[in-house]
Protein backbone atom coordinates (compact mmCIF):
# COMPACT_ATOMS: atom_id res chain seq x y z
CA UNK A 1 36.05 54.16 3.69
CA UNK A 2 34.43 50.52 3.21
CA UNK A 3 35.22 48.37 -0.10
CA UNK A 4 34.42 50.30 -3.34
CA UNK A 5 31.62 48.84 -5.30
CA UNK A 6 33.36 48.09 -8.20
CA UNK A 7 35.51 46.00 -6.50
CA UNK A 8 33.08 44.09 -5.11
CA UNK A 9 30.83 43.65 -7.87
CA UNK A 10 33.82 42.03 -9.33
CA UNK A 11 34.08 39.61 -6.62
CA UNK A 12 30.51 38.85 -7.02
CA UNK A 13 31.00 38.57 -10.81
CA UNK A 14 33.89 35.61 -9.64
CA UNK A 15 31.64 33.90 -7.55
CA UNK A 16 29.14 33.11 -10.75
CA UNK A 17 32.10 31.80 -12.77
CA UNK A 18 32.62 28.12 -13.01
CA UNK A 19 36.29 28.56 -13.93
CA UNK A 20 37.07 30.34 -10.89
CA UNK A 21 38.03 28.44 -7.72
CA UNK A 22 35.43 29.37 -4.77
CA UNK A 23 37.91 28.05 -1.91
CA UNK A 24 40.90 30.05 -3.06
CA UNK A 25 38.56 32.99 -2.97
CA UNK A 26 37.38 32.35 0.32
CA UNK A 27 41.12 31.36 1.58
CA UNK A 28 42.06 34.52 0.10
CA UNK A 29 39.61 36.87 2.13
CA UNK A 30 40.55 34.74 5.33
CA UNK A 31 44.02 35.58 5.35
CA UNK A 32 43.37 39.09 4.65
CA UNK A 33 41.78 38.65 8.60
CA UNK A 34 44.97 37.79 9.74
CA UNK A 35 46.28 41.40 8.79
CA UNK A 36 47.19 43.38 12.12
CA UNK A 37 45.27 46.80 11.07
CA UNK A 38 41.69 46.63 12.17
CA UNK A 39 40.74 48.39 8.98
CA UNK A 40 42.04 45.62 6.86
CA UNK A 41 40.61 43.38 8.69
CA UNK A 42 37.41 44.90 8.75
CA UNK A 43 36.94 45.04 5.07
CA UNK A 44 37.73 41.66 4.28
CA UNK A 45 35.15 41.01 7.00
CA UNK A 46 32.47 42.98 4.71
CA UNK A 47 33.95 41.45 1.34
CA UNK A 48 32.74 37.93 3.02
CA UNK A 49 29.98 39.41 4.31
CA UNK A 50 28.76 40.81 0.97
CA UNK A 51 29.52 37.58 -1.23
CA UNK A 52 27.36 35.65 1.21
CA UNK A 53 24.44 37.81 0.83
CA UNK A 54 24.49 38.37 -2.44
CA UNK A 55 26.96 35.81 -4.32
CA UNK A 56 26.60 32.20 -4.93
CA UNK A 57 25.30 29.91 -3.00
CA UNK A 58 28.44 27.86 -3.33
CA UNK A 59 30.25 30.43 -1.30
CA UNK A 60 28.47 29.83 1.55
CA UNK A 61 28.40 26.44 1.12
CA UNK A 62 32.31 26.02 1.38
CA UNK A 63 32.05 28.07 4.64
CA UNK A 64 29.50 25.75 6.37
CA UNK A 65 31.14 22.98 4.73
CA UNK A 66 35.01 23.25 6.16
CA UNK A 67 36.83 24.01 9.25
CA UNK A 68 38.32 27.57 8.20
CA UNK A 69 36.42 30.56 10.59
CA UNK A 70 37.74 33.61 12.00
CA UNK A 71 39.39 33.52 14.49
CA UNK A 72 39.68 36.58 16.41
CA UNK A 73 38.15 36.49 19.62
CA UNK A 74 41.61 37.98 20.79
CA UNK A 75 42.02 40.38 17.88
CA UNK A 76 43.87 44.19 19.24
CA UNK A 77 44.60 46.71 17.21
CA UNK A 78 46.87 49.14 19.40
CA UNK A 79 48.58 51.34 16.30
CA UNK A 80 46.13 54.29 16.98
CA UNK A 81 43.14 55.00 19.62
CA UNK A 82 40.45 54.39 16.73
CA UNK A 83 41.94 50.81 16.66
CA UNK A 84 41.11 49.97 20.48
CA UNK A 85 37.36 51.17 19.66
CA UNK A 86 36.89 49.33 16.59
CA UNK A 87 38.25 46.07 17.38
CA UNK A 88 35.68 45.08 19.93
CA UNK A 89 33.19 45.28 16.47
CA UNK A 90 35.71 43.32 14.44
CA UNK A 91 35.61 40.98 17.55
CA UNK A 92 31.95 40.71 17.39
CA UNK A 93 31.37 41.29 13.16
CA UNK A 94 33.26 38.28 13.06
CA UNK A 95 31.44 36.27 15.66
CA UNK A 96 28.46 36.90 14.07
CA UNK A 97 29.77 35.51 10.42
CA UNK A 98 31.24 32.31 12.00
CA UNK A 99 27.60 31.92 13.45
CA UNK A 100 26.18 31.80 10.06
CA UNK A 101 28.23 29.62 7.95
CA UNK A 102 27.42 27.18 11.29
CA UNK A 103 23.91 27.89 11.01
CA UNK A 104 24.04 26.88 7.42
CA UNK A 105 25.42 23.88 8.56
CA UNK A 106 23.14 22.82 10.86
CA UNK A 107 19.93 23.73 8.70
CA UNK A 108 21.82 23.21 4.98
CA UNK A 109 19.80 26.34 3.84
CA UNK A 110 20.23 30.53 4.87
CA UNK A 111 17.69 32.00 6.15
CA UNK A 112 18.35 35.25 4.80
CA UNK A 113 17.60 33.91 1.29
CA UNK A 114 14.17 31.67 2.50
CA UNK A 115 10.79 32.12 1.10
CA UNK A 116 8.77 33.90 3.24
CA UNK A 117 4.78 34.92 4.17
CA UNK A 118 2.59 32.54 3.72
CA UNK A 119 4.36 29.87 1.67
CA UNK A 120 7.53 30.32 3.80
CA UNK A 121 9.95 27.31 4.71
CA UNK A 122 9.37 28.06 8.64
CA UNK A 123 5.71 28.56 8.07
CA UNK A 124 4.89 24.79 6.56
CA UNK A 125 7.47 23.66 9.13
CA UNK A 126 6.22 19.92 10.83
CA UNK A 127 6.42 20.50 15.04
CA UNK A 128 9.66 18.13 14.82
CA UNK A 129 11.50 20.03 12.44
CA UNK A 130 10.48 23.33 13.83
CA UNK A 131 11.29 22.43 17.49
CA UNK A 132 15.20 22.16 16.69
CA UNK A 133 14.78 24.78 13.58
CA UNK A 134 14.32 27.65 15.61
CA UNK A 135 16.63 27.48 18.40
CA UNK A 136 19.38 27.84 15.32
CA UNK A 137 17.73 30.84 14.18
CA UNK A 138 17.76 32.35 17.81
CA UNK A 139 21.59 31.65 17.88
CA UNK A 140 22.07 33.66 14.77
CA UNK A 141 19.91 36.37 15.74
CA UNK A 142 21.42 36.47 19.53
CA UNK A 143 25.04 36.89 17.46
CA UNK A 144 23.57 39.85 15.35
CA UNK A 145 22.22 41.81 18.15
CA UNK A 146 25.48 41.13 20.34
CA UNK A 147 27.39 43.98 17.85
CA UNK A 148 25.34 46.55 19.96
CA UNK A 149 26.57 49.50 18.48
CA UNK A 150 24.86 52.85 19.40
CA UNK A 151 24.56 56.03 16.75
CA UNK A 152 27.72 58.08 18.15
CA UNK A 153 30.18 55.58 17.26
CA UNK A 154 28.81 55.00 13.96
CA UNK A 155 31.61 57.12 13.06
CA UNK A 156 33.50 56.17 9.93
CA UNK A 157 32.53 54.37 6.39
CA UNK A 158 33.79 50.70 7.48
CA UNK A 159 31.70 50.45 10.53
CA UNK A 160 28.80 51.86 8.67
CA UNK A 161 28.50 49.38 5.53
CA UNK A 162 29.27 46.78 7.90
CA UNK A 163 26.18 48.44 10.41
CA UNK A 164 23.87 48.42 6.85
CA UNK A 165 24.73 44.75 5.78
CA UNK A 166 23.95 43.42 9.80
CA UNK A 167 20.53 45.63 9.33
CA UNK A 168 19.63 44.34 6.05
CA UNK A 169 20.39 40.66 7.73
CA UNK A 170 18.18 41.65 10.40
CA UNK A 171 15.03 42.38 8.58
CA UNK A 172 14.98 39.07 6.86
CA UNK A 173 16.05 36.97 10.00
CA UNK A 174 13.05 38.38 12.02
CA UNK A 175 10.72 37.48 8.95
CA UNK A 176 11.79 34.42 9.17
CA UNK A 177 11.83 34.35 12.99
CA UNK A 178 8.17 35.54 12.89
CA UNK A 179 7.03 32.87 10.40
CA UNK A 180 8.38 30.14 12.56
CA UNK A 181 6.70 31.39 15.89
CA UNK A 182 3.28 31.97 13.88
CA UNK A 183 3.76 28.22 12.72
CA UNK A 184 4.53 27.20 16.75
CA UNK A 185 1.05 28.98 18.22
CA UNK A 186 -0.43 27.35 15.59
CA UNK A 187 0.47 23.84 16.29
CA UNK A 188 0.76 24.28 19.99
CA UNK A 189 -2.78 23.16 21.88
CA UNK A 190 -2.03 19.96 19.56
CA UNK A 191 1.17 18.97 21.01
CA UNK A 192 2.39 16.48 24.08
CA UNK A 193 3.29 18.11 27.27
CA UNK A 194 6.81 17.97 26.30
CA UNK A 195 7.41 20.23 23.40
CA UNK A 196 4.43 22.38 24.68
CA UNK A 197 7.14 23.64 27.41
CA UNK A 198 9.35 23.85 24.94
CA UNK A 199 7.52 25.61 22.31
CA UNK A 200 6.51 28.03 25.02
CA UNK A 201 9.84 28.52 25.76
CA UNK A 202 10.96 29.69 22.64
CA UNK A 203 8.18 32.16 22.73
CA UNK A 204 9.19 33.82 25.60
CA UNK A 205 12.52 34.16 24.41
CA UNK A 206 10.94 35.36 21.52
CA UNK A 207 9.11 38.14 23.09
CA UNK A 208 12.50 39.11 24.97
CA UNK A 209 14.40 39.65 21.59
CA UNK A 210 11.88 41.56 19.72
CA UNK A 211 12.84 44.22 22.42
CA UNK A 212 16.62 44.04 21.49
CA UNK A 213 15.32 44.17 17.71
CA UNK A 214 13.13 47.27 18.13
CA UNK A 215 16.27 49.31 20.03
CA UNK A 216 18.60 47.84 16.78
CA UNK A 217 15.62 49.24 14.54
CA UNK A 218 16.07 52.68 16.22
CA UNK A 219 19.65 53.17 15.98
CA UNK A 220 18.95 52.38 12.53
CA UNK A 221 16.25 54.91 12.04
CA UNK A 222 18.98 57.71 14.18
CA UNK A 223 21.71 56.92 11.45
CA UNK A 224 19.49 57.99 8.78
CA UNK A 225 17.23 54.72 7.34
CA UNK A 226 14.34 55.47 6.16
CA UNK A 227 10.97 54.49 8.33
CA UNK A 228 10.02 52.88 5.40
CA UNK A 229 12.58 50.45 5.25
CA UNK A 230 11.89 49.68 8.77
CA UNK A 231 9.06 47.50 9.66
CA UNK A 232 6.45 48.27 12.45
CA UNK A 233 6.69 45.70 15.64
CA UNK A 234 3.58 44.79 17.32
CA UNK A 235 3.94 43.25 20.82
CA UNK A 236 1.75 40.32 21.08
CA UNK A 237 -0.85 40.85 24.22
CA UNK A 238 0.22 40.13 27.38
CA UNK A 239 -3.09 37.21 27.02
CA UNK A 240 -1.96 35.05 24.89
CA UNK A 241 1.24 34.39 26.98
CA UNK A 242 -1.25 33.53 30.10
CA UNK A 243 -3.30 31.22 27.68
CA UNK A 244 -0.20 29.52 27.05
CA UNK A 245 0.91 28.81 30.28
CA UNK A 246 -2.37 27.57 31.77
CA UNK A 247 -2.56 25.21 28.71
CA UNK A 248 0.33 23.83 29.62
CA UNK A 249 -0.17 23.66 33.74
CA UNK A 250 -3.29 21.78 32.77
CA UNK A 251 -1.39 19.27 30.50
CA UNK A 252 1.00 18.64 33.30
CA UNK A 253 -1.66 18.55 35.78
CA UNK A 254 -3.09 15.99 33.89
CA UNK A 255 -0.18 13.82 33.82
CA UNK A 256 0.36 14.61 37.31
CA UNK A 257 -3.25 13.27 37.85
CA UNK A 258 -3.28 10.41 35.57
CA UNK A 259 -1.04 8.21 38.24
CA UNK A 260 -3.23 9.55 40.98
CA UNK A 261 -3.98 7.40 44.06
CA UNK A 262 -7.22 5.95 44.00
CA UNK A 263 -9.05 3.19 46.34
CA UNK A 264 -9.77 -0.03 45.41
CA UNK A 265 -13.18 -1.23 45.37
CA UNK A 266 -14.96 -4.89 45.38
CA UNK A 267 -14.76 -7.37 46.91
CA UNK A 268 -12.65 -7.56 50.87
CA UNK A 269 -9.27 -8.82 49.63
CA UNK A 270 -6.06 -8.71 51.44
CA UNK A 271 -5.14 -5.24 51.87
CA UNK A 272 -8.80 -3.78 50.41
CA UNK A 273 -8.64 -0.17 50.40
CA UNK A 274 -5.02 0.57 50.25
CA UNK A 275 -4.20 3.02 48.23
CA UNK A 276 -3.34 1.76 44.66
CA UNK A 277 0.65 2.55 44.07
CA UNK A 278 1.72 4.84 41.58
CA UNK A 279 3.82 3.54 38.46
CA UNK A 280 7.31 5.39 39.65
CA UNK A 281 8.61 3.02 42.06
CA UNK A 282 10.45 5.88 43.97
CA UNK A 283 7.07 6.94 44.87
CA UNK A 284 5.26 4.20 46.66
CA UNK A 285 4.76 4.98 50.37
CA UNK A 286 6.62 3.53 53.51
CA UNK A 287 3.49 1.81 54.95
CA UNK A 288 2.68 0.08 51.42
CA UNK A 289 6.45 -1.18 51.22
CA UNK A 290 6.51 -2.78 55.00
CA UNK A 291 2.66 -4.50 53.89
CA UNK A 292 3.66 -5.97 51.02
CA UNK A 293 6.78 -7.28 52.44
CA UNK A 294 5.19 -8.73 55.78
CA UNK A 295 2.30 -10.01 53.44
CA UNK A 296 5.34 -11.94 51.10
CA UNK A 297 6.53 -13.41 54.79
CA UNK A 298 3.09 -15.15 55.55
CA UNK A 299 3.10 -16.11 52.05
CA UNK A 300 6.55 -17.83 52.38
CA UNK A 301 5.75 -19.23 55.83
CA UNK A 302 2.58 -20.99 54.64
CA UNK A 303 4.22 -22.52 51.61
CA UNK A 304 7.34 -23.57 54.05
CA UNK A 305 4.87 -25.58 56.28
CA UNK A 306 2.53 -27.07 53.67
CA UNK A 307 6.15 -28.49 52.05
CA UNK A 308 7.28 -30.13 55.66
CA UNK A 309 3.04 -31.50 55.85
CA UNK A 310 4.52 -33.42 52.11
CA UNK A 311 7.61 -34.49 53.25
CA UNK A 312 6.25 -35.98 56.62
CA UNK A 313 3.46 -37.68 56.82
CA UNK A 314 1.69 -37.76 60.38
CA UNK A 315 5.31 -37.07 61.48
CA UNK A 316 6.85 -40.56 60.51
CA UNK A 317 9.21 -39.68 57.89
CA UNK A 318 8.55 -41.05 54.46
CA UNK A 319 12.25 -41.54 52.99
CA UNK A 320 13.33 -45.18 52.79
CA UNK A 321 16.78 -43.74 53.39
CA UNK A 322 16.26 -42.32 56.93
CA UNK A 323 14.25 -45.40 58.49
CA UNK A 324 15.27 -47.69 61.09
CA UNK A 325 16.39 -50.95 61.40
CA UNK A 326 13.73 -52.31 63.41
CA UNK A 327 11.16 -50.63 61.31
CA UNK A 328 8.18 -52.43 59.17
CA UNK A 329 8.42 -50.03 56.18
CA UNK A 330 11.01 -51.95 53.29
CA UNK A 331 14.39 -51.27 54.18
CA UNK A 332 16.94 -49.72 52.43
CA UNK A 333 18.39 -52.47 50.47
CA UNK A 334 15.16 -53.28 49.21
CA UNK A 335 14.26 -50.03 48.14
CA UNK A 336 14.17 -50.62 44.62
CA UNK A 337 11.74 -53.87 44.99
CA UNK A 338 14.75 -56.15 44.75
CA UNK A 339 13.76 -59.81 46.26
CA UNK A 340 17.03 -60.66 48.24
CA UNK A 341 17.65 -64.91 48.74
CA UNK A 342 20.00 -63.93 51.45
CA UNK A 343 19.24 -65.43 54.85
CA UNK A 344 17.50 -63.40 57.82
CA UNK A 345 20.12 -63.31 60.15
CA UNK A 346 22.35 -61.03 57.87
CA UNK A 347 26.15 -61.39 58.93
CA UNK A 348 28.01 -57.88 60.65
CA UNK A 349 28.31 -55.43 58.31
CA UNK A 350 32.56 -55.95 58.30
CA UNK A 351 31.57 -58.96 55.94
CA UNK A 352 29.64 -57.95 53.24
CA UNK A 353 31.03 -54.00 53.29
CA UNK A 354 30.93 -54.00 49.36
CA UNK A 355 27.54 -56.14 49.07
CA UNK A 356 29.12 -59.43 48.02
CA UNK A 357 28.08 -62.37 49.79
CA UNK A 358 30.71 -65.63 50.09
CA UNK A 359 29.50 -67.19 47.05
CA UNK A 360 29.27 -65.05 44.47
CA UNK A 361 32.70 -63.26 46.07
CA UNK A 362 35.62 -65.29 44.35
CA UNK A 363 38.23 -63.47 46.29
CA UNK A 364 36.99 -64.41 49.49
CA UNK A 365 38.61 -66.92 51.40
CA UNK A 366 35.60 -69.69 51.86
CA UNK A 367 37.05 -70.83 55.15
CA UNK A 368 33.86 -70.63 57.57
CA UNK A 369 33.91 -68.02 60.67
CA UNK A 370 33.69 -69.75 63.67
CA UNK A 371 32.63 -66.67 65.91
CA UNK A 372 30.08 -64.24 65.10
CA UNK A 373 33.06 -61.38 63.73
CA UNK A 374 36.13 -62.11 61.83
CA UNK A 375 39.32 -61.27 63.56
CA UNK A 376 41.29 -57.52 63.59
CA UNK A 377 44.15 -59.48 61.92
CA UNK A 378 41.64 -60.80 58.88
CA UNK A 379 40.35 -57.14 58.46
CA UNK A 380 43.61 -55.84 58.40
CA UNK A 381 44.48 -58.60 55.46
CA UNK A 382 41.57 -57.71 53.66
CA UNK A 383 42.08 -53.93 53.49
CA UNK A 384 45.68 -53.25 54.83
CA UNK A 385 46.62 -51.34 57.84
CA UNK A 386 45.55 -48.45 59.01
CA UNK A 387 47.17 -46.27 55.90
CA UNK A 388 45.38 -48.69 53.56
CA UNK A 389 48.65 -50.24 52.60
CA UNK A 390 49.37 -53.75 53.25
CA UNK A 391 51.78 -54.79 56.36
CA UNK A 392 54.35 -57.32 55.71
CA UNK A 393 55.00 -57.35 59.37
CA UNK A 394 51.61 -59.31 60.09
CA UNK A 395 51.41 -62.57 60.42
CA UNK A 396 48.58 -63.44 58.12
CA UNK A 397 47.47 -64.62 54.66
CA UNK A 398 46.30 -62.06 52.16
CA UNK A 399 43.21 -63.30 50.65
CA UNK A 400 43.89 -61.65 47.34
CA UNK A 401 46.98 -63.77 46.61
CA UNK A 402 45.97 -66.97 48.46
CA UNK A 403 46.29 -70.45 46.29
CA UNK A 404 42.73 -71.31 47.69
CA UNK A 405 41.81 -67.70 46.49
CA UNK A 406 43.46 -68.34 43.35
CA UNK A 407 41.56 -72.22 43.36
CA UNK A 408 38.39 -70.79 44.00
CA UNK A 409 38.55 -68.00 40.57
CA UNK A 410 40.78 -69.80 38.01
CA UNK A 411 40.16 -73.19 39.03
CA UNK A 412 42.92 -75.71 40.53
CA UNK A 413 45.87 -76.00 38.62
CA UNK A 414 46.31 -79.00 36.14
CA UNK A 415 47.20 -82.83 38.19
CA UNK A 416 50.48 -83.39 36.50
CA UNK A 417 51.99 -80.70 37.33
CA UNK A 418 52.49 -81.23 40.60
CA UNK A 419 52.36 -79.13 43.70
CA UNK A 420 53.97 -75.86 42.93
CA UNK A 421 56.80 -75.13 45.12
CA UNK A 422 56.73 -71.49 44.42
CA UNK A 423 53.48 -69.15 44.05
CA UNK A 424 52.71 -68.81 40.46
CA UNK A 425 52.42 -65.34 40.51
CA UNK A 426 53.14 -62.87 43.15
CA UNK A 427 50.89 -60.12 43.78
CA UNK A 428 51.84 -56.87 45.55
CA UNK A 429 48.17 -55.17 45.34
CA UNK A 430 47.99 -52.60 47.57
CA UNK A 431 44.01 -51.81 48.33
CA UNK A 432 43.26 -47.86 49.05
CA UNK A 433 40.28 -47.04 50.80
């Protein structure tokens, strides 16, 4: 037998009451699922089942709201045969409830309990909304029509009131189901191409569950409901189905279209008539890529040689850096304009390597050259040996620390002194290149 009414009309009467805690109920029915006897089980199932439908809303609400569900995907009852045959329905009874505490999640309102016709929730729907309202409602209704049970093995009470409340659920959920599809035809030759395919996609999955409804609707009618209490499906004409798909093949054949090729017209530019490429990269041709690249080429080519025209200048370079000595154009020490009162005949370049002539050099030594290039041994002096360290081992005069050096900077030393018999100062400089 199912649950006695009086027992569950108490239950109900619990759920009202603001003294009464609704998750110790609801904690209380779960564990009653973990019972190993599929009629136990079963019940508890229905109790839940019965306080969603018909109790308070919070009920439902601490369902969606936490993480407790049934589990029992795996659930077995092997104490007796009826067991193996019922638990496949416990299996999917429960399947079906964890499906619509989730739904009531995802939507914070039950269906089951929406305003419908005309004034319905799924009927005023915007195309937003709607879009990713029904494909929650499909879900639920996909989980009802998964119990699949036929008349002969509606044997017993418990299968049956759980049968009448999935029935009952049924109704309501294709109301609702029909309002929202009424509200998509509606709205559909006004959307974008994109949810056009999808709003014609959740018509033809539609159309495919109203013929799992109508066979739920005759098991129904074969257990003994009233034709009444069954409404009368009418399949939509096979029409309106092809009106909806060529409205949407011409909405994609327009934006197929709309990046069409088309030839350019005007005047002859370079490349005239080539076809215009299409915005997707990915899509421009072979022939247009190589054109445009051979055409950037030339364009780099030309600017390459007008730049070497600017730089050289009837092929007699320009830069005051790179001319000869024997040239006309200024040279490079008087680049800047400077007006040099050095002589013509400049001396080798050993001399003046640091641009300071004899007298405005201190440090030099003032004796005069008497060839045209100062000795290896006076180079050497001047910069060191080879390592750039001065060589004791030469026989020479460093012109650093030289008393005529030393004369010609700080001036001769005072008369009364006297000839110094020692240096005054001895300098180990050591010059690096």
């Amino acid at each position: 037998m199912g649950p006695k009414k009086k027992h569950l009309d108490y239950l109900l009467h619990c759920t009202n009451e603001p003294n009464i805690s609704i998750p110790q109920l609801a904690n209380l029915l779960i564990e009653r699922t973990a019972h190993t006897s599929w009629v136990v089980v079963y019940k508890a199932l229905i109790t839940v089942h019965h306080l969603i439908c018909y109790g308070n809303e919070r009920f439902i609400q601490y369902l969606a709201s936490s993480n407790c569900s049934f589990q029992l995907t795996n659930f077995l009852d092997k104490t007796n045969v009826s067991g193996y045959d019922m638990s496949t329905y416990v299996r999917r009874y429960a399947r079906y409830l964890n499906e619509k505490s989730l739904a009531y999640r995802t939507v914070a309102f039950d269906f089951c309990k929406a305003k419908r016709g005309n004034e319905g929730v799924l009927r005023n729907m915007n195309t937003d909304k709607l879009l990713k309202t029904l494909p929650t409602l499909q879900n639920l209704m996909d989980a009802l029509l998964e119990f699949d049970v036929s008349p002969n093995e509606l044997t017993n009470g418990v299968i049956n009131t759980g049968f009448m409340l999935l029935f009952r659920d049924l109704i309501r959920l294709f109301a609702c189901y029909n309002d929202g599809i009424i509200n998509l035809l509606e709205k559909y030759f006004d959307m974008n191409r994109k949810s056009a395919k999808d709003a014609l996609d959740l018509y033809k999955k539609f159309l495919v569950r109203m013929d799992k409804v109508s066979e739920f609707l005759k098991v129904a009618e074969s257990v003994g409901v009233e034709k009444s209490d069954i409404p009368d499906l009418v399949q939509a004409p096979s029409s309106l189905l092809e009106a909806l798909e060529q409205h949407l093949a011409g909405l994609e054949g327009s934006k197929k279209g709309s990046g069409a090729n088309t030839p350019t017209s005007g005047n002859a530019t370079p490349g005239a008539g080539r076809p215009v490429p299409t915005h997707d990269v990915n899509g421009i041709d072979d022939n247009l890529r190589k054109m445009a690249l051979e055409e950037e080429q030339k364009a780099l080519q030309q600017h390459n040689e007008r730049r070497q025209k600017e730089i050289t200048t009837g092929g007699k370079p320009t830069n005051p850096f790179l001319m000869s000595p024997t040239s006309s154009q200024p040279s490079a020490d008087n680049f800047f304009g400077v007006q040099s009162s050095a002589p013509a005949a400049k001396s080798p370049a050993s001399d003046d390597l640091l641009g300071l002539s004899m007298s405005t050099n201190p440090f030099a030594d003032p004796a005069p050259v008497t060839n045209g290039t100062k000795s290896r041994a006076n180079a050497a002096s001047f910069w060191g040996d080879q390592n750039g360290f001065s060589s004791n081992t030469q026989n020479t005069t460093n012109a650093f620390v030289s008393e005529n050096a030393f004369e010609s900077a700080f001036g001769a030393p005072p008369a009364s002194s006297g000839k110094l018999k020692t240096p005054l100062f001895t300098c180990n400089v050591k010059c690096l290149h």
